[in-house]
Protein backbone atom coordinates (compact mmCIF):
# COMPACT_ATOMS: atom_id res chain seq x y z
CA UNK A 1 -44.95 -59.77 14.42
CA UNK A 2 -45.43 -60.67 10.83
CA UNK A 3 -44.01 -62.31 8.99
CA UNK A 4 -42.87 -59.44 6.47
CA UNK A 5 -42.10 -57.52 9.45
CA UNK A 6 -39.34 -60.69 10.53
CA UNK A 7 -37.66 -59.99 6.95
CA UNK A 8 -37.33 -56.42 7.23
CA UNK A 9 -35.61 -56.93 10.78
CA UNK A 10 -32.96 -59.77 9.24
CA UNK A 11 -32.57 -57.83 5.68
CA UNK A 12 -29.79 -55.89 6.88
CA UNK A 13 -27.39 -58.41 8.43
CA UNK A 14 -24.71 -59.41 5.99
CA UNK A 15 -22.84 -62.73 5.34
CA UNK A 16 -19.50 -63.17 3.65
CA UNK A 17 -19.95 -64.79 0.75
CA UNK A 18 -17.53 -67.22 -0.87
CA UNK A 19 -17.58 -68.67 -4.32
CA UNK A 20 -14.84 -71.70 -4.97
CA UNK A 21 -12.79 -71.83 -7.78
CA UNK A 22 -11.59 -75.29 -7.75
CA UNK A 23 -9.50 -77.57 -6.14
CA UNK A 24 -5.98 -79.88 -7.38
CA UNK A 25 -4.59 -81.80 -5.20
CA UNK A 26 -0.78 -81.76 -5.24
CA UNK A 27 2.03 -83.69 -3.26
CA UNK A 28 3.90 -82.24 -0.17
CA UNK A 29 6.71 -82.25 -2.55
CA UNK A 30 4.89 -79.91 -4.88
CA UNK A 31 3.29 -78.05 -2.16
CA UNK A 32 7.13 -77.65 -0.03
CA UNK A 33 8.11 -75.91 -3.74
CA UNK A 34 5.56 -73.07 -4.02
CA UNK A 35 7.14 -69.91 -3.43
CA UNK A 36 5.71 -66.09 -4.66
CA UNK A 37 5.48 -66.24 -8.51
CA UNK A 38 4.67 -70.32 -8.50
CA UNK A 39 1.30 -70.77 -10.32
CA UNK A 40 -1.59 -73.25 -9.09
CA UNK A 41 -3.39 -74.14 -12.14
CA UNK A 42 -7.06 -75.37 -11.93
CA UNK A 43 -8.86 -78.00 -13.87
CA UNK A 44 -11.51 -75.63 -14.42
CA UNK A 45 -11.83 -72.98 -17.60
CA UNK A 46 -13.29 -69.65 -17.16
CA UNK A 47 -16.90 -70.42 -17.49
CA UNK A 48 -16.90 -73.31 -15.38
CA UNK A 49 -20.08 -73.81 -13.20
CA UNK A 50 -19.44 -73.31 -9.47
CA UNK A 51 -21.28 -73.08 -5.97
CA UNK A 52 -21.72 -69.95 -3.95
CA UNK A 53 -22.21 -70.08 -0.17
CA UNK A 54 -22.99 -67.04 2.50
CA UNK A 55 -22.34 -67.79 6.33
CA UNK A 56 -20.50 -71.35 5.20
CA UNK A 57 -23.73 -73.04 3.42
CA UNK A 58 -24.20 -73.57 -0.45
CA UNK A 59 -26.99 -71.41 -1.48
CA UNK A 60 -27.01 -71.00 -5.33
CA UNK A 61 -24.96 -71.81 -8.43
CA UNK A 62 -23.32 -69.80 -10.85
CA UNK A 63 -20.46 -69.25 -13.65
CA UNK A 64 -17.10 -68.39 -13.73
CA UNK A 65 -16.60 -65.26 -15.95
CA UNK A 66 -14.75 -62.37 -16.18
CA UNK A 67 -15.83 -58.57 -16.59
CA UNK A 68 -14.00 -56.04 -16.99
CA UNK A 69 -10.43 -56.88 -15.45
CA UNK A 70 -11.91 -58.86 -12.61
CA UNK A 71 -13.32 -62.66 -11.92
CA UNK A 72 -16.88 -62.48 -11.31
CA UNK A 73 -19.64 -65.05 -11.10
CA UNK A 74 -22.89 -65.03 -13.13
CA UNK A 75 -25.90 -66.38 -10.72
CA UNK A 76 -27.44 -69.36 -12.88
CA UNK A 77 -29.99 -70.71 -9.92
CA UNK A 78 -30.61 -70.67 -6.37
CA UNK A 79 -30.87 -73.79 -4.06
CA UNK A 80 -34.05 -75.70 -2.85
CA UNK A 81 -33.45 -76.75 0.59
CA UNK A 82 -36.85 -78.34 2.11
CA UNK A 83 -38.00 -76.97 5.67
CA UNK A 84 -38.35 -80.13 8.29
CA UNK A 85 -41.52 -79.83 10.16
């Protein structure tokens, strides 16, 4: 089998992917507060670079933005990971 041939077999499997927005860290006091309505704030501003990761590993970079009436992320670059022999 070829290589090409490989791809084409694994192209259609999917992977979540997850993008974070950030992390705070707060106290248990703070945390033992939150109720619906409370409001996490993030140290990051819209815009803000982030990682994106399929299957649980980091795979490329991008920025926070939004479009429309939604978050999205704009993909900036992709990972190098090097192949062990």
């Amino acid at each position: 089998m070829t290589t090409e041939e490989k791809m084409s077999r694994y192209a259609q499997l999917s992977f979540p992917v997850e993008a974070e927005l950030g992390r705070c860290e707060k106290s248990v006091r703070e945390i033992l507060s939150l109720s619906p309505g409370s409001i996490l704030t993030l140290p990051q501003p819209v815009g803000s670079k982030m990682t994106l990761y399929a299957g649980g590993a980091s795979f490329c970079s991008g920025d926070m933005m939004r479009l429309g009436g939604v978050m999205a992320v704009r993909i900036t670059g992709f990972e190098s990971r090097k192949r062990s022999q």
